[in-house]
N, C-alpha and C. Protein backbone atom coordinates (compact mmCIF):
# COMPACT_ATOMS: atom_id res chain seq x y z
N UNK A 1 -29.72 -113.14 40.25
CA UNK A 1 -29.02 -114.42 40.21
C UNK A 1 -29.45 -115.26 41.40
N UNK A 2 -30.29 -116.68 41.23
CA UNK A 2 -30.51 -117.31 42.40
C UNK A 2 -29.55 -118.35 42.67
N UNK A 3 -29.01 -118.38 43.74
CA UNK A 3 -27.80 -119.88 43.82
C UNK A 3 -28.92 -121.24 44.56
N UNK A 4 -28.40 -122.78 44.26
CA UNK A 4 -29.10 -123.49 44.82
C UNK A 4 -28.15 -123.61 45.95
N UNK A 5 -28.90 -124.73 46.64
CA UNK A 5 -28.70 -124.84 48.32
C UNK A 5 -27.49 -125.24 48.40
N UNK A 6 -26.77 -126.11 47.43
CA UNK A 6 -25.09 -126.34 47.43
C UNK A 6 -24.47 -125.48 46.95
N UNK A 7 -24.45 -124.42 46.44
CA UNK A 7 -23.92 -123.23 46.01
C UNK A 7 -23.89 -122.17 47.11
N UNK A 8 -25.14 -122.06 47.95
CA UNK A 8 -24.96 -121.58 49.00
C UNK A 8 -24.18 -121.78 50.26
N UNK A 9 -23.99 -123.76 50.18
CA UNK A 9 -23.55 -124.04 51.26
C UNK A 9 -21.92 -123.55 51.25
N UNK A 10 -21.58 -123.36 49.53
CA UNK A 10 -20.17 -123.23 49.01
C UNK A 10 -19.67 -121.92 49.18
N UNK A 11 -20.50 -120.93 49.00
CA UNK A 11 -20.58 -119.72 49.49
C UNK A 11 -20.43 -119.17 50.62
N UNK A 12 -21.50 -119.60 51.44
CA UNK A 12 -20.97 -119.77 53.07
C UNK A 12 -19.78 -120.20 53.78
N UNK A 13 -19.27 -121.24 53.01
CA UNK A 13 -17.49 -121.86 53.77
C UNK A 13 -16.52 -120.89 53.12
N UNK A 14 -16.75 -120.31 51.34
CA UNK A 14 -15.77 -119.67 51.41
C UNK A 14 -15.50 -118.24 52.22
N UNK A 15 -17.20 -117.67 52.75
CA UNK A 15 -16.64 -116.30 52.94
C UNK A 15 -16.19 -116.66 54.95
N UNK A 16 -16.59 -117.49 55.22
CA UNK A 16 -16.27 -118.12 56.39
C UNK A 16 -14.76 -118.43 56.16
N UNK A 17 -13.87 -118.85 55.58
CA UNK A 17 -12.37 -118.83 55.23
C UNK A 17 -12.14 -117.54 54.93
N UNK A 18 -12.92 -116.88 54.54
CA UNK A 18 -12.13 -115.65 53.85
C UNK A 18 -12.25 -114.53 55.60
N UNK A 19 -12.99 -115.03 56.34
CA UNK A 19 -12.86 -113.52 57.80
C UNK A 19 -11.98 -114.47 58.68
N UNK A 20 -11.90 -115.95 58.72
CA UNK A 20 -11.09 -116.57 59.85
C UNK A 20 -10.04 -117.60 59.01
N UNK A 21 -8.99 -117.25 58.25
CA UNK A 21 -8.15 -117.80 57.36
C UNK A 21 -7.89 -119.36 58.04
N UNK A 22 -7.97 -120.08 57.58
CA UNK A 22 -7.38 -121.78 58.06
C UNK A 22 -7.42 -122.39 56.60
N UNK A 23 -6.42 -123.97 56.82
CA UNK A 23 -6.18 -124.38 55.89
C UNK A 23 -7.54 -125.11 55.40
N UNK A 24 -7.27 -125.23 54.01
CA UNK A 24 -8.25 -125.69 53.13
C UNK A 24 -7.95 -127.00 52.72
N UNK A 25 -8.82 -127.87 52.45
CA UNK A 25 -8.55 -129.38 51.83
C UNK A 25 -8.95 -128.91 50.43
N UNK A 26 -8.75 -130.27 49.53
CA UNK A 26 -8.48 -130.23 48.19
C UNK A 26 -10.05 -130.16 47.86
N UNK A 27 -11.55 -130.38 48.60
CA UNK A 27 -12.79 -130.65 48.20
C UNK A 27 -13.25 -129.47 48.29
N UNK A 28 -12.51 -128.53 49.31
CA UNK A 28 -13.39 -127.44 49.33
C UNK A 28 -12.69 -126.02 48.55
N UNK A 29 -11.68 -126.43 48.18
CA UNK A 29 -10.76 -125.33 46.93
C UNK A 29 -11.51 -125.78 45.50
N UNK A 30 -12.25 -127.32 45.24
CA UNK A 30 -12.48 -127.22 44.54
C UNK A 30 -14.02 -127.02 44.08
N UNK A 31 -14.59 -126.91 45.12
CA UNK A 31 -16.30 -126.59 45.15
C UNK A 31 -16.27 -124.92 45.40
N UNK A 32 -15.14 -124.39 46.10
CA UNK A 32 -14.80 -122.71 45.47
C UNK A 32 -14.62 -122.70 43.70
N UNK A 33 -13.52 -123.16 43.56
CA UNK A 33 -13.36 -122.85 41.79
C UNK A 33 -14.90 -123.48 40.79
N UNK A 34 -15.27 -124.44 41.48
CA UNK A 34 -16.34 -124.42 40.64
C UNK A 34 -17.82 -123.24 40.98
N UNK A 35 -17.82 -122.89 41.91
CA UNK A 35 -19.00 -121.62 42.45
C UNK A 35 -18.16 -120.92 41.70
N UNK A 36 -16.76 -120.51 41.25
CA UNK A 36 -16.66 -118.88 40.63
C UNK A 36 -16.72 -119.24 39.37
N UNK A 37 -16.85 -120.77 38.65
CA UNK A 37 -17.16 -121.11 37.36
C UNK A 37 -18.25 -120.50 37.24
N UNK A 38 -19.44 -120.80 37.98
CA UNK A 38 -21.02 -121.08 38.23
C UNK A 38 -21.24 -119.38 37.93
N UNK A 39 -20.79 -118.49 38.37
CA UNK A 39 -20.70 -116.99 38.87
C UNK A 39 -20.17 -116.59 37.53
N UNK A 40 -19.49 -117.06 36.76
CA UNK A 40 -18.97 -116.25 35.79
C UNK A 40 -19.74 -116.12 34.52
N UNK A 41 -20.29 -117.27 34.38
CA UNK A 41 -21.10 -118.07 33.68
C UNK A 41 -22.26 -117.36 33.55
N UNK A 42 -23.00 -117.13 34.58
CA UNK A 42 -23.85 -116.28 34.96
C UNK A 42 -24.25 -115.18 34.25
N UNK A 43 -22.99 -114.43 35.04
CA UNK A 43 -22.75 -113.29 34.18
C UNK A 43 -22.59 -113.07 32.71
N UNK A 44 -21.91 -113.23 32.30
CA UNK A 44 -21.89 -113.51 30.49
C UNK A 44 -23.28 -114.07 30.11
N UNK A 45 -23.56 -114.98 30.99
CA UNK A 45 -25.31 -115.04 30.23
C UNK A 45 -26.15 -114.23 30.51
N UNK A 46 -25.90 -113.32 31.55
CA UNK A 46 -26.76 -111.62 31.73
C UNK A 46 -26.17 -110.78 30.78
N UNK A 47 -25.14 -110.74 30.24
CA UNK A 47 -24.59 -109.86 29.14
C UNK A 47 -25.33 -110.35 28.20
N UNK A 48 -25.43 -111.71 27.88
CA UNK A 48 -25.78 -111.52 26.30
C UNK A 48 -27.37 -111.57 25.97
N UNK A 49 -28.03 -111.66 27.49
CA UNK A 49 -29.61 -111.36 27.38
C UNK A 49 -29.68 -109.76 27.38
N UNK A 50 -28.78 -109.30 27.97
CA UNK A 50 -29.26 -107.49 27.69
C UNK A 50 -28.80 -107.43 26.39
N UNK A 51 -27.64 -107.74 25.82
CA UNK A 51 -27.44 -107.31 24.20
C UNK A 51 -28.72 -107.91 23.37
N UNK A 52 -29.30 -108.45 23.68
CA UNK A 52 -30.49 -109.52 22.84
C UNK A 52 -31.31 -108.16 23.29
N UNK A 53 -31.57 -107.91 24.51
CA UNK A 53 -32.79 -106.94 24.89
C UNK A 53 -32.67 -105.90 24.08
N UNK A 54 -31.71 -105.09 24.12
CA UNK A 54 -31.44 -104.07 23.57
C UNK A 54 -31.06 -104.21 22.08
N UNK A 55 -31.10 -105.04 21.58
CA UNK A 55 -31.13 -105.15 20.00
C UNK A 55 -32.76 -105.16 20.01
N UNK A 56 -33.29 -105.88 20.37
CA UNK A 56 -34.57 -105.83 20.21
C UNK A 56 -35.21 -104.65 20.31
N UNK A 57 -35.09 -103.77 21.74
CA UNK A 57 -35.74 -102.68 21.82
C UNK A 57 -35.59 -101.30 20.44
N UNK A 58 -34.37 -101.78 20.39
CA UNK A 58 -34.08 -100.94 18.94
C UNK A 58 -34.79 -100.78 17.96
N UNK A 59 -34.82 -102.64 17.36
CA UNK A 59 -36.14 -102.65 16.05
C UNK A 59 -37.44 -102.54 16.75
N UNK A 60 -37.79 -102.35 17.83
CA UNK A 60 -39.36 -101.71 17.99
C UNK A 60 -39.28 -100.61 18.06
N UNK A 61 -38.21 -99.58 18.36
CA UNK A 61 -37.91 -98.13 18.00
C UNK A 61 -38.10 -98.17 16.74
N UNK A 62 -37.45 -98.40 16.24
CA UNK A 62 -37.27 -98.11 15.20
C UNK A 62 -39.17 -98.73 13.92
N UNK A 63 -39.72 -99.61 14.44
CA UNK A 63 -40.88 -99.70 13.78
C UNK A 63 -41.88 -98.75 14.50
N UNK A 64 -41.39 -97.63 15.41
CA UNK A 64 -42.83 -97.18 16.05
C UNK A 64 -43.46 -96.41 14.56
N UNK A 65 -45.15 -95.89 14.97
CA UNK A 65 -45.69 -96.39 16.09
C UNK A 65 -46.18 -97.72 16.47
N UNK A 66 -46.21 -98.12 14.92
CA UNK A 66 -46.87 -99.60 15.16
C UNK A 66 -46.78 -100.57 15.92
N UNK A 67 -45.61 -100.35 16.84
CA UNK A 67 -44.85 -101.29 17.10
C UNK A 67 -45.05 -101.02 18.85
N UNK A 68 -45.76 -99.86 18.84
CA UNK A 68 -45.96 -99.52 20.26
C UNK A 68 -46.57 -100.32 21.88
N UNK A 69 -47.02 -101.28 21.37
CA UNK A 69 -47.40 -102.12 23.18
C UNK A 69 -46.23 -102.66 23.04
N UNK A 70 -45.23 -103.11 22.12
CA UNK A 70 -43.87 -104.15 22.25
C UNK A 70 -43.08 -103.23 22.94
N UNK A 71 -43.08 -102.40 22.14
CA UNK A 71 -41.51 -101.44 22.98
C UNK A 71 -41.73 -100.48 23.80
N UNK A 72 -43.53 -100.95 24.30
CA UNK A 72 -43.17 -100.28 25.92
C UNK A 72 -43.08 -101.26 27.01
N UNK A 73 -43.25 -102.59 26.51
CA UNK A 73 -43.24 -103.42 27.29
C UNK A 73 -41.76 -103.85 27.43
N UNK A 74 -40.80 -103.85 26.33
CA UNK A 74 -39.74 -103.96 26.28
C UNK A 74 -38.25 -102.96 26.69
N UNK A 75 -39.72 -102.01 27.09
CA UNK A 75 -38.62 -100.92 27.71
C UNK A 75 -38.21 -100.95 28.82
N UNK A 76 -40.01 -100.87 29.30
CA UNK A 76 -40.11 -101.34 30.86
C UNK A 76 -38.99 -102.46 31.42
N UNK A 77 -39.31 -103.74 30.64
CA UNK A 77 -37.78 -104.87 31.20
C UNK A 77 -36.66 -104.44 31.21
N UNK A 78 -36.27 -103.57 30.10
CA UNK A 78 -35.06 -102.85 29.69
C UNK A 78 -34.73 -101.99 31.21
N UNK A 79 -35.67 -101.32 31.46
CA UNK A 79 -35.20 -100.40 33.04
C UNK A 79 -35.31 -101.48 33.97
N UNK A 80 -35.76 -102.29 34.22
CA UNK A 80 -35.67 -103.29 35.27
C UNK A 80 -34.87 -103.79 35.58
N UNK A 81 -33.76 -104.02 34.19
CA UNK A 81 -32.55 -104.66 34.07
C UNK A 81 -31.56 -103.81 34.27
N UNK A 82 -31.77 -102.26 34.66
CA UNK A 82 -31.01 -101.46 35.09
C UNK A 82 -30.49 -100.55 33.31
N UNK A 83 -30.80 -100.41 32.49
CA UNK A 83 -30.83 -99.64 31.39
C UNK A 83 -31.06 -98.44 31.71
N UNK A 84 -30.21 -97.03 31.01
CA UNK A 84 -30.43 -96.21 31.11
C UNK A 84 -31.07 -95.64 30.16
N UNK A 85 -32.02 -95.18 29.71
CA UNK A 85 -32.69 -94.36 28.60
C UNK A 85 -31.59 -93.70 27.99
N UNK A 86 -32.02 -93.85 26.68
CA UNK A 86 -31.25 -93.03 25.98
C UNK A 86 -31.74 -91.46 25.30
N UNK A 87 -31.01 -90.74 24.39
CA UNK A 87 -31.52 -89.64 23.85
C UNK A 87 -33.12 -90.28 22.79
N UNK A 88 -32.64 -91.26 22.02
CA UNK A 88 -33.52 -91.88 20.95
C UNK A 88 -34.75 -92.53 21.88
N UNK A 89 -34.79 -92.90 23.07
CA UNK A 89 -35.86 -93.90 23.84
C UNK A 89 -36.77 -91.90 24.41
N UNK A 90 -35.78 -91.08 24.71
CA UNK A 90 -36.72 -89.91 25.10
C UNK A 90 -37.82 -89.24 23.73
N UNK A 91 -36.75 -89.46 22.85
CA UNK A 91 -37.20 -88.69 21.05
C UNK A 91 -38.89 -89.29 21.64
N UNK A 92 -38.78 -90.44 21.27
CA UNK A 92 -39.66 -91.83 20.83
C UNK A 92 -41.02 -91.60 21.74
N UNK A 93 -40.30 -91.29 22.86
CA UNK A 93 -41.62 -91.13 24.13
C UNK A 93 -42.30 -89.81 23.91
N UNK A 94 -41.49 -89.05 23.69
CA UNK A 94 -42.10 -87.90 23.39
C UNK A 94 -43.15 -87.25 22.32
N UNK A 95 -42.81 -88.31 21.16
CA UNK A 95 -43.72 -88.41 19.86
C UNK A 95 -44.71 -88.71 20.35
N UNK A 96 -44.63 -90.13 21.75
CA UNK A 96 -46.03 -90.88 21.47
C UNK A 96 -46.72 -90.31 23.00
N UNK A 97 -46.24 -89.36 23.68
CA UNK A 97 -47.08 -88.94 24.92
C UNK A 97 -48.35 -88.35 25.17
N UNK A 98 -49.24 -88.62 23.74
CA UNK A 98 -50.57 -89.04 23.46
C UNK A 98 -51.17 -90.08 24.38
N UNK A 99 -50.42 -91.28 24.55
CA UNK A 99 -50.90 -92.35 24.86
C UNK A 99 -50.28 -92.05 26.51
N UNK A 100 -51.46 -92.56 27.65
CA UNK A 100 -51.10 -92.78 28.56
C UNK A 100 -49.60 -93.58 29.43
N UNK A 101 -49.95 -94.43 28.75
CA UNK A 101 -48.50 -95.44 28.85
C UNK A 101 -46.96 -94.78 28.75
N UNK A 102 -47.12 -94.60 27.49
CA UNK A 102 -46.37 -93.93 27.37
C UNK A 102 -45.70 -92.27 27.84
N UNK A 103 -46.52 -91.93 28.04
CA UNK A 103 -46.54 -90.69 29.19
C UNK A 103 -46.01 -91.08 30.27
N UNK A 104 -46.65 -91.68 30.76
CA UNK A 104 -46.01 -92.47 32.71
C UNK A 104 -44.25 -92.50 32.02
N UNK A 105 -44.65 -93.43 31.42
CA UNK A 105 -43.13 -94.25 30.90
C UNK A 105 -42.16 -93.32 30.74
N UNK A 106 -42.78 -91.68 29.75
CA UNK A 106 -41.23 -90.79 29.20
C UNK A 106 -40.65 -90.09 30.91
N UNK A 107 -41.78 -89.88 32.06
CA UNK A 107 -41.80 -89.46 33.17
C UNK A 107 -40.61 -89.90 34.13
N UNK A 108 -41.02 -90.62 34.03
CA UNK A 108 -39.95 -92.19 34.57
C UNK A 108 -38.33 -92.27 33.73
N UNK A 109 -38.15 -92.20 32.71
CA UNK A 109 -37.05 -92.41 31.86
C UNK A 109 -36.34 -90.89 31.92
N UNK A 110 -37.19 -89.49 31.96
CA UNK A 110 -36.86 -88.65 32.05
C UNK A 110 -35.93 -88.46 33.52
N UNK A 111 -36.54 -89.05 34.68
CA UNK A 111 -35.68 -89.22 36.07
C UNK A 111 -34.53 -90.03 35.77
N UNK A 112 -34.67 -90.68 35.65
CA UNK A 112 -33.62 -92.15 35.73
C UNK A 112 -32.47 -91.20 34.58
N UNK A 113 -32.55 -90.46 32.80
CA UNK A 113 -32.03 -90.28 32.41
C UNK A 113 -31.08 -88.98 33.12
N UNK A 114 -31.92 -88.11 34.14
CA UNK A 114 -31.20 -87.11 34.54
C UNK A 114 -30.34 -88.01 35.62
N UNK A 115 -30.69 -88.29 36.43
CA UNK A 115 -30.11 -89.20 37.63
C UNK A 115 -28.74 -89.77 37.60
N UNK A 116 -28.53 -90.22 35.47
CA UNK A 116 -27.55 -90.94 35.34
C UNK A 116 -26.55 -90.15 34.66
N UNK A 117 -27.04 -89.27 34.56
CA UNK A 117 -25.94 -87.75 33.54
C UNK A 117 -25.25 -86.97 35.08
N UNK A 118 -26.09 -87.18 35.96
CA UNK A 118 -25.63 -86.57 37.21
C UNK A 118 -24.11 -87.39 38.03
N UNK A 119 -25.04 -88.46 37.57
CA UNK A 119 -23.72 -89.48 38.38
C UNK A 119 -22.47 -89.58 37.49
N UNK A 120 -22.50 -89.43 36.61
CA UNK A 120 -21.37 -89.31 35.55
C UNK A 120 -20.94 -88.06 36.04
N UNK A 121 -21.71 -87.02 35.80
CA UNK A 121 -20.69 -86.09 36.07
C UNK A 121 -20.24 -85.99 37.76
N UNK A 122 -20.27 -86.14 38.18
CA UNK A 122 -19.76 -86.58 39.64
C UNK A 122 -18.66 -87.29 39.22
N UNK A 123 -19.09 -88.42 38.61
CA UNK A 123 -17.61 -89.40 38.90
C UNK A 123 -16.23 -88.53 37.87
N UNK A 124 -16.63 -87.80 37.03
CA UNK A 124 -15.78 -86.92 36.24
C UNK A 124 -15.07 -85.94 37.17
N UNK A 125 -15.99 -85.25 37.69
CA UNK A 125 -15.49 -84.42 38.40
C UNK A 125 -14.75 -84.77 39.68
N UNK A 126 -15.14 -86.24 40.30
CA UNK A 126 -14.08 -86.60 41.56
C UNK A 126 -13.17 -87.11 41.08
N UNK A 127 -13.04 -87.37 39.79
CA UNK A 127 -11.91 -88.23 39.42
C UNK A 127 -10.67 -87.31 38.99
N UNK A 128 -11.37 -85.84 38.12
CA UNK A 128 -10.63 -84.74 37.58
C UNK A 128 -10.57 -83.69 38.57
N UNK A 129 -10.61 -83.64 40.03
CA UNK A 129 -10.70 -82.50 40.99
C UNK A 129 -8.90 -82.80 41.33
N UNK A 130 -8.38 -84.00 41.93
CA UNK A 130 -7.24 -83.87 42.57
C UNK A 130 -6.18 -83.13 41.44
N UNK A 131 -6.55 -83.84 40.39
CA UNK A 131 -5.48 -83.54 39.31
C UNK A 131 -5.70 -82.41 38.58
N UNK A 132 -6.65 -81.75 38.59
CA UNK A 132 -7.12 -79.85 38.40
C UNK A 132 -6.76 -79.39 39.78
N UNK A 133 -6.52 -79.55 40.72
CA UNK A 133 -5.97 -78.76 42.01
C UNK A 133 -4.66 -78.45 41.85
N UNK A 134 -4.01 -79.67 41.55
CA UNK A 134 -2.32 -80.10 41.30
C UNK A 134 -1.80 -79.12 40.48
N UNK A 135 -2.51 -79.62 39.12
CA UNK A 135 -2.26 -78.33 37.59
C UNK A 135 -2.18 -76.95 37.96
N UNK A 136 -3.01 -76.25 38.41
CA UNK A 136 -3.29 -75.08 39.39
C UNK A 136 -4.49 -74.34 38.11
N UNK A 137 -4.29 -72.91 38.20
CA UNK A 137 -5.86 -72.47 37.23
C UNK A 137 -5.23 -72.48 35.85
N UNK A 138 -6.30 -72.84 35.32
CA UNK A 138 -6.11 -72.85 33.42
C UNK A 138 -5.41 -71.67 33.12
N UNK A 139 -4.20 -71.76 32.09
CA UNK A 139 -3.48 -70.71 31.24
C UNK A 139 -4.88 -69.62 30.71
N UNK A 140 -4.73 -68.29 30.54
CA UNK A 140 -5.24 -67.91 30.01
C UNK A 140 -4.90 -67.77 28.41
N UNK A 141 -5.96 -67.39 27.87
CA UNK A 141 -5.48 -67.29 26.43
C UNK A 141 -4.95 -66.20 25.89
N UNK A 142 -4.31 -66.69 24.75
CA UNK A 142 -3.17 -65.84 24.24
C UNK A 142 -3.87 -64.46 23.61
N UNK A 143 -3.08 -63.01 24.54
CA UNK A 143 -3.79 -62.27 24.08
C UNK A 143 -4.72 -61.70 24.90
N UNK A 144 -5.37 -61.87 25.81
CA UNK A 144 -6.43 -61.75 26.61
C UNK A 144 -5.87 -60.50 27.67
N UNK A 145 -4.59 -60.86 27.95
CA UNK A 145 -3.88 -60.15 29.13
C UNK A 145 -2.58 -59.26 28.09
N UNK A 146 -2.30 -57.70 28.68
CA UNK A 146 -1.58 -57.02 27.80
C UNK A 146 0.20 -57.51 28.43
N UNK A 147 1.28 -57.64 27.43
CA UNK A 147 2.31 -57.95 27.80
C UNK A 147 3.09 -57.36 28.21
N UNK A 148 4.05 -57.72 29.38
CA UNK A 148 4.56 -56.75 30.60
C UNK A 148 5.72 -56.20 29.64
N UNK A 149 6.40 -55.04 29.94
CA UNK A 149 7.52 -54.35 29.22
C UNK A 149 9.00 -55.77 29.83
N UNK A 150 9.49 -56.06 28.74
CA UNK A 150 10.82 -56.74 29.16
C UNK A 150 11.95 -55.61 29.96
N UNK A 151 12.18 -56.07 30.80
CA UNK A 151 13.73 -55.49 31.67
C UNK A 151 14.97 -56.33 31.24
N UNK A 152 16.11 -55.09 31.28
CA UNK A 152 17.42 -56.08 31.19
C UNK A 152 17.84 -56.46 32.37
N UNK A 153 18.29 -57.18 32.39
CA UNK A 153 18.19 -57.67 33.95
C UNK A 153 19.87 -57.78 34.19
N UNK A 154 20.72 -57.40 35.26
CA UNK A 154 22.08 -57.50 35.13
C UNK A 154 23.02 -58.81 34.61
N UNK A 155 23.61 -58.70 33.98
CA UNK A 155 24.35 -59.84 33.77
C UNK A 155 24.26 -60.76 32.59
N UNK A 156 23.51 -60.21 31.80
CA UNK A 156 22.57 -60.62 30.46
C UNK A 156 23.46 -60.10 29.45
N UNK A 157 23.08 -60.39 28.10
CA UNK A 157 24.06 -60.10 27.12
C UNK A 157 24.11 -58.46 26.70
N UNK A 158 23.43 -57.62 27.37
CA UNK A 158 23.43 -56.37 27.39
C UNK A 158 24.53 -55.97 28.22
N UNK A 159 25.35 -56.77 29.20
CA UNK A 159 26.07 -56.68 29.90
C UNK A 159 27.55 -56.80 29.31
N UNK A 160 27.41 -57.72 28.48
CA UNK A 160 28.51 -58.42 27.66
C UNK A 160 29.23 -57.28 26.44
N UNK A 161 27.66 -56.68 25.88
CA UNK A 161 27.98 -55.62 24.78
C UNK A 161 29.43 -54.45 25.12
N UNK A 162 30.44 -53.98 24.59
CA UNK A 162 31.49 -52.98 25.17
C UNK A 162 30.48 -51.86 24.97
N UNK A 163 30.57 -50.98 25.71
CA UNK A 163 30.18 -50.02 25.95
C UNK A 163 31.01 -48.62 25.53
N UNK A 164 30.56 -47.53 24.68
CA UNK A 164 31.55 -46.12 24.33
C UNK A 164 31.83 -45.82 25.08
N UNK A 165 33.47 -45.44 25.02
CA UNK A 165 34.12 -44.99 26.11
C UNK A 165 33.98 -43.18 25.86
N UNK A 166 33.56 -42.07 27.64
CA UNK A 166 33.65 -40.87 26.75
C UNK A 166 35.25 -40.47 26.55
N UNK A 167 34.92 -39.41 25.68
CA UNK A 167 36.77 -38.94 25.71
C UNK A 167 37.03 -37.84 27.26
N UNK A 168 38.15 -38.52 26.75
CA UNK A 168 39.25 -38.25 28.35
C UNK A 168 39.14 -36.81 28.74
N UNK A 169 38.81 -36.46 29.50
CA UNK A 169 38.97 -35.18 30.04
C UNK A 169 40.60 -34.66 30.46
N UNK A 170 41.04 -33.67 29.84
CA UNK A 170 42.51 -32.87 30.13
C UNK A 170 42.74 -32.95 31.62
N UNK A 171 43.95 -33.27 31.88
CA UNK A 171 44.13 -32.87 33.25
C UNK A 171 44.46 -31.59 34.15
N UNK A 172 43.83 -31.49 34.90
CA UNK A 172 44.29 -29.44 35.74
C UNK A 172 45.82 -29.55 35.64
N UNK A 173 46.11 -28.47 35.06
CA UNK A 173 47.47 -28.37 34.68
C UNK A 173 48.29 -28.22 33.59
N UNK A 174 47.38 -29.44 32.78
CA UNK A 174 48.13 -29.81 31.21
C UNK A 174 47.70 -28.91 30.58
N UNK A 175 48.87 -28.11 29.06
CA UNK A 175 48.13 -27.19 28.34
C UNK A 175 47.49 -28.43 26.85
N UNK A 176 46.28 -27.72 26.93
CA UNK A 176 45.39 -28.98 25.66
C UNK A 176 46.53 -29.13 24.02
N UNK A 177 46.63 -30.29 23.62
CA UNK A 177 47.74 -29.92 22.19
C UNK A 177 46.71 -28.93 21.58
N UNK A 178 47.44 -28.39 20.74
CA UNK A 178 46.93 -27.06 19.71
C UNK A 178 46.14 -27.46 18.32
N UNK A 179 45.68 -27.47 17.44
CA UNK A 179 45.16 -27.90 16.50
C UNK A 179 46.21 -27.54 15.18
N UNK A 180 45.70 -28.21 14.19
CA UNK A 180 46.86 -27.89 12.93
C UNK A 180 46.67 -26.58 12.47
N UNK A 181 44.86 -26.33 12.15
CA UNK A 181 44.60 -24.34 12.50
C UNK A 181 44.99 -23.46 13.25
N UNK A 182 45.35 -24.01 13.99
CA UNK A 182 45.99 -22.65 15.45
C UNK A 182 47.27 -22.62 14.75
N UNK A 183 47.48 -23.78 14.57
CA UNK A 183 49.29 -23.78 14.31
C UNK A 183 50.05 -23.04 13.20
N UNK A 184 49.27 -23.25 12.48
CA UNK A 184 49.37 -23.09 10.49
C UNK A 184 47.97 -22.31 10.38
N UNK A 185 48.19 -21.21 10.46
CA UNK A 185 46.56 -20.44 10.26
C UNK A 185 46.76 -19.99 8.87
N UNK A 186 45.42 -20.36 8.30
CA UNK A 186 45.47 -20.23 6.68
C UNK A 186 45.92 -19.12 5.94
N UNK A 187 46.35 -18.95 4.53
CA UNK A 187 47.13 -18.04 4.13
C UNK A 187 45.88 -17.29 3.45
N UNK A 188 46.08 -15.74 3.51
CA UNK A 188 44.88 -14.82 2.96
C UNK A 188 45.49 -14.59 1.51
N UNK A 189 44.91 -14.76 0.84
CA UNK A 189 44.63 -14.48 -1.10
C UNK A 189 45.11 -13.09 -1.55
N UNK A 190 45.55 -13.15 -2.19
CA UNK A 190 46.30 -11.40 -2.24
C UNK A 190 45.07 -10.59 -3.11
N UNK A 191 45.19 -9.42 -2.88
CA UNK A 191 44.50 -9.01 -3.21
C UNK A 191 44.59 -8.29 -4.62
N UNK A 192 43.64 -8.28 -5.97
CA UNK A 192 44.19 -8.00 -7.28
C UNK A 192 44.48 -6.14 -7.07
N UNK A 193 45.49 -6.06 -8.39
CA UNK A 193 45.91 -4.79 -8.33
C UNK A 193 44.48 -3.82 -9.24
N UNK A 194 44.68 -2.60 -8.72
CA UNK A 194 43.66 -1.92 -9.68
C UNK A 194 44.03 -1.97 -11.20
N UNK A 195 42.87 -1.63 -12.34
CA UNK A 195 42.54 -1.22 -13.40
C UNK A 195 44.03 -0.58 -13.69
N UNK A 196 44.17 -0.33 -15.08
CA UNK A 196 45.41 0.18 -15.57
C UNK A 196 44.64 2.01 -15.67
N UNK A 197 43.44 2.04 -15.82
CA UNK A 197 43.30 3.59 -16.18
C UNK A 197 42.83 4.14 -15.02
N UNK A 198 42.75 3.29 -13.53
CA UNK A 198 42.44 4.09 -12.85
C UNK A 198 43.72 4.75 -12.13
N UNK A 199 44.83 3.50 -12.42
CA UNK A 199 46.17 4.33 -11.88
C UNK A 199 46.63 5.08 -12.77
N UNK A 200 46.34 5.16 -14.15
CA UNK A 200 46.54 6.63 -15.09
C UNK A 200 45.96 8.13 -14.37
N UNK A 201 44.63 8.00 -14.02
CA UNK A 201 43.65 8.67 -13.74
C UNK A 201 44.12 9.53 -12.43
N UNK A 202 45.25 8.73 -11.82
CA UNK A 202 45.60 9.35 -9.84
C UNK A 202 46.82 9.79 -10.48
C-alpha cells in the first residue's frame, strides 16, 4: 500500500496525537476520518484482487498441463501476495516436476506449505494449552481400567436396613421353660395280644 505525501502528512499528526494526547481541531479529525476511509478502501480492494487471483489460479489448475507458463506465473504472484499453497497447488507441481520451473516452484511451496501447518499448529496448541492444564488429563476410556470393589461405607442405607436380632440367651440362674415333649411325653401303642392257638398251645 503506497500513501501520497498528504496522507502521510495525515498519518504523521495522527500518530503524533496518538503518543502526546492534545486537543484536536475540526480539520484535523477530519483528514484522520478520511485517511481511515482511504485505508479501508484499500483493503477491500486487496481482498477482492486476491479473490480474482485465486479464482484465476484455479482455472489454470484446473486446465493443466496446457495451461502451464500461466499458472506458474500466477502462482508465483499468488505467493508474493502472501498465499499459502494448497494440497491441489502441491498435487499439480508434482505431476509437472519434469519441467524445471516447476520443480524450483513445488520446492518453494513445499517450505512455505510446511511453515504454515506449523504455525497453525502452534497457535492451536497456545491457545488449547491453558485450558488442557485447567481440565487436568483426559478421562480414560470406558473399560480400559478394572473396577474397584464398592464398600459400604457407614451411614448408608445398609445402615438403615433392621438387622436379626440373635435369641436371648437364659439368664445364670433361671431354669429354661420345658417344652410341650418334656411335659406331655408321647403315649406308647399297646401292644397286640397273641394268636388265639398259641394261647391254646401254653
Amino acid at each position: 500500500m503506497a500513501f501520497s505525501a498528504d496522507e502521510l502528512r495525515v498519518l504523521r499528526r495522527a500518530l503524533a496525537i496518538a503518543l502526546h494526547p492534545a486537543p484536536l481541531q475540526d480539520e484535523d479529525v477530519q483528514d484522520c476520518l478520511r485517511l481511515a476511509e482511504a485505508v479501508d478502501e484499500a483493503v477491500r480492494e486487496a481482498g477482492r484482487l486476491r479473490a480474482f487471483l485465486l479464482a484465476d489460479l484455479a482455472r489454470y489448475r484446473e486446465a493443466l498441463p496446457g495451461s502451464l507458463p500461466g499458472y506458474l506465473e500466477l502462482l508465483q504472484d499468488a505467493l508474493t501476495a502472501g498465499y499459502d499453497p494448497g494440497a491441489d497447488d502441491l498435487a499439480a507441481l508434482r505431476t509437472l516436476r519434469g519441467n524445471p520451473a516447476a520443480a524450483a516452484l513445488l520446492t518453494r511451496c513445499q517450505i512455505l506449505a510446511e511453515r504454515s501447518v506449523r504455525a497453525r499448529l502452534a497457535r492451536v496448541a497456545q491457545a488449547t494449552g491453558p485450558a488442557a492444564a485447567l481440565a487436568g488429563p483426559a478421562p480414560l476410556p470406558y473399560g480400559s481400567v478394572p473396577r474397584a470393589r464398592l464398600l459400604a461405607l457407614p451411614g448408608g442405607r445398609a445402615a438403615e436396613e433392621p438387622r436379626p436380632k440373635p435369641p436371648p440367651s437364659p439368664t445364670p440362674g433361671e431354669r429354661p421353660v420345658p417344652k410341650p415333649s418334656e411335659v406331655f411325653p408321647p403315649r406308647r401303642r399297646p401292644v397286640p395280644p397273641p394268636p388265639s392257638e398259641e394261647r391254646a398251645a401254653g
